[in-house]
Protein backbone atom coordinates (compact mmCIF):
# COMPACT_ATOMS: atom_id res chain seq x y z
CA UNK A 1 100.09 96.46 82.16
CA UNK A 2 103.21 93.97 83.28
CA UNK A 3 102.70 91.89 85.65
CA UNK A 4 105.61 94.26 87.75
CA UNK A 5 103.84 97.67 87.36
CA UNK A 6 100.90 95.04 88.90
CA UNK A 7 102.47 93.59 91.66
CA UNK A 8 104.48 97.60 92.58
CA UNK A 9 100.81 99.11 92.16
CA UNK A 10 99.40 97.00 95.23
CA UNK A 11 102.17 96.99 97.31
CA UNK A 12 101.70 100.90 96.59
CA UNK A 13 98.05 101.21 97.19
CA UNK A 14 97.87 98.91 99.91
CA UNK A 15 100.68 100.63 102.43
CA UNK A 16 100.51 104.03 101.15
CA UNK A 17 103.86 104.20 100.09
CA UNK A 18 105.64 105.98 97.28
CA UNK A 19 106.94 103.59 94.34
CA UNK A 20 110.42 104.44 95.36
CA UNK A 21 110.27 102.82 98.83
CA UNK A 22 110.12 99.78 96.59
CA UNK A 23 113.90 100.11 95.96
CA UNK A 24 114.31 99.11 100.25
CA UNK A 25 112.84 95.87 99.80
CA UNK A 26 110.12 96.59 102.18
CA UNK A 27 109.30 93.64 104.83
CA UNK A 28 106.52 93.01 106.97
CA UNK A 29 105.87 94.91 109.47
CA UNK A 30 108.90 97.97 108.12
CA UNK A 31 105.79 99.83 107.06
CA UNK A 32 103.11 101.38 109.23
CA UNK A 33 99.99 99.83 107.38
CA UNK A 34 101.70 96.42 106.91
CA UNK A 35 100.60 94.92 109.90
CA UNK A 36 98.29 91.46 110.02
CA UNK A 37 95.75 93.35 108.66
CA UNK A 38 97.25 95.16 106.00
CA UNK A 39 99.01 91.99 105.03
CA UNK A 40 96.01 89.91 104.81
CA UNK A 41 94.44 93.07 102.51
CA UNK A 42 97.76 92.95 100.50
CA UNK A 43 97.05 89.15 99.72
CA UNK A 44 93.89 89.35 99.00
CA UNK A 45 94.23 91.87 96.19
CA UNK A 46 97.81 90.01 94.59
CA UNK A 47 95.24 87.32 94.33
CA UNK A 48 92.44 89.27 93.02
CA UNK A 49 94.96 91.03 90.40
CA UNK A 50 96.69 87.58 89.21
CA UNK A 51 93.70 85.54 89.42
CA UNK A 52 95.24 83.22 91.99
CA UNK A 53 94.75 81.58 95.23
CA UNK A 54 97.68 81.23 97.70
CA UNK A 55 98.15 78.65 99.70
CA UNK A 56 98.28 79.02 103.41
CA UNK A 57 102.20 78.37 103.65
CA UNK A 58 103.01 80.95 101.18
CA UNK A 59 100.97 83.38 103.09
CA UNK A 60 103.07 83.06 105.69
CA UNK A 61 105.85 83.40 103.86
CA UNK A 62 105.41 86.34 102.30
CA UNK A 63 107.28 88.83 104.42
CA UNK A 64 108.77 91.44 102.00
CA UNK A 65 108.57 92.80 98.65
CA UNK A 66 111.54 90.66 96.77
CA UNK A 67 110.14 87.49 98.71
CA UNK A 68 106.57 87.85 97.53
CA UNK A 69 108.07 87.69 94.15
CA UNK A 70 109.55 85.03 94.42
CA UNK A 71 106.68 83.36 96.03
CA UNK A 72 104.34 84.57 92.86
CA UNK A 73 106.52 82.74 90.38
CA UNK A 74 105.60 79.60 92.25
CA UNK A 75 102.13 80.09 90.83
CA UNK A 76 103.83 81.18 86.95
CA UNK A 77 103.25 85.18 87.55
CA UNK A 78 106.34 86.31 85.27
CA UNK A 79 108.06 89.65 85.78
């Protein structure tokens, strides 16, 4: 599996969402289950799927879909 078809299948599972909404660029808090809660779920499955641990900063950070991309390059995840 690519590590895109990863990262779209969380973002997916996590909010609920249909792969197409992926096109929109969702951002935190545009999607009724990405709330605080939901984002802190997100995270902790991108970390569990890439093996990685964010830091605390990019945590923050991540507030949409093209953003947490860029953010997961920062720890070598290609797409």
């Amino acid at each position: 599996m690519s590590n895109l078809k990863k990262y779209d299948d969380v973002f997916v599972k996590s909010f609920s969402i249909d792969k197409k909404a992926l096109l929109k660029n969702p951002k935190y808090d545009s999607l009724k289950k990405w709330d605080s809660v939901g984002h802190m779920a997100m995270i902790a499955k991108l970390e569990d799927k890439f093996k990685i641990a964010m830091e605390m900063d990019d945590i923050i950070d991540f507030s949409s879909y093209k953003v947490g991309k860029e953010i997961l390059k920062k720890y070598k995840i290609k797409f």
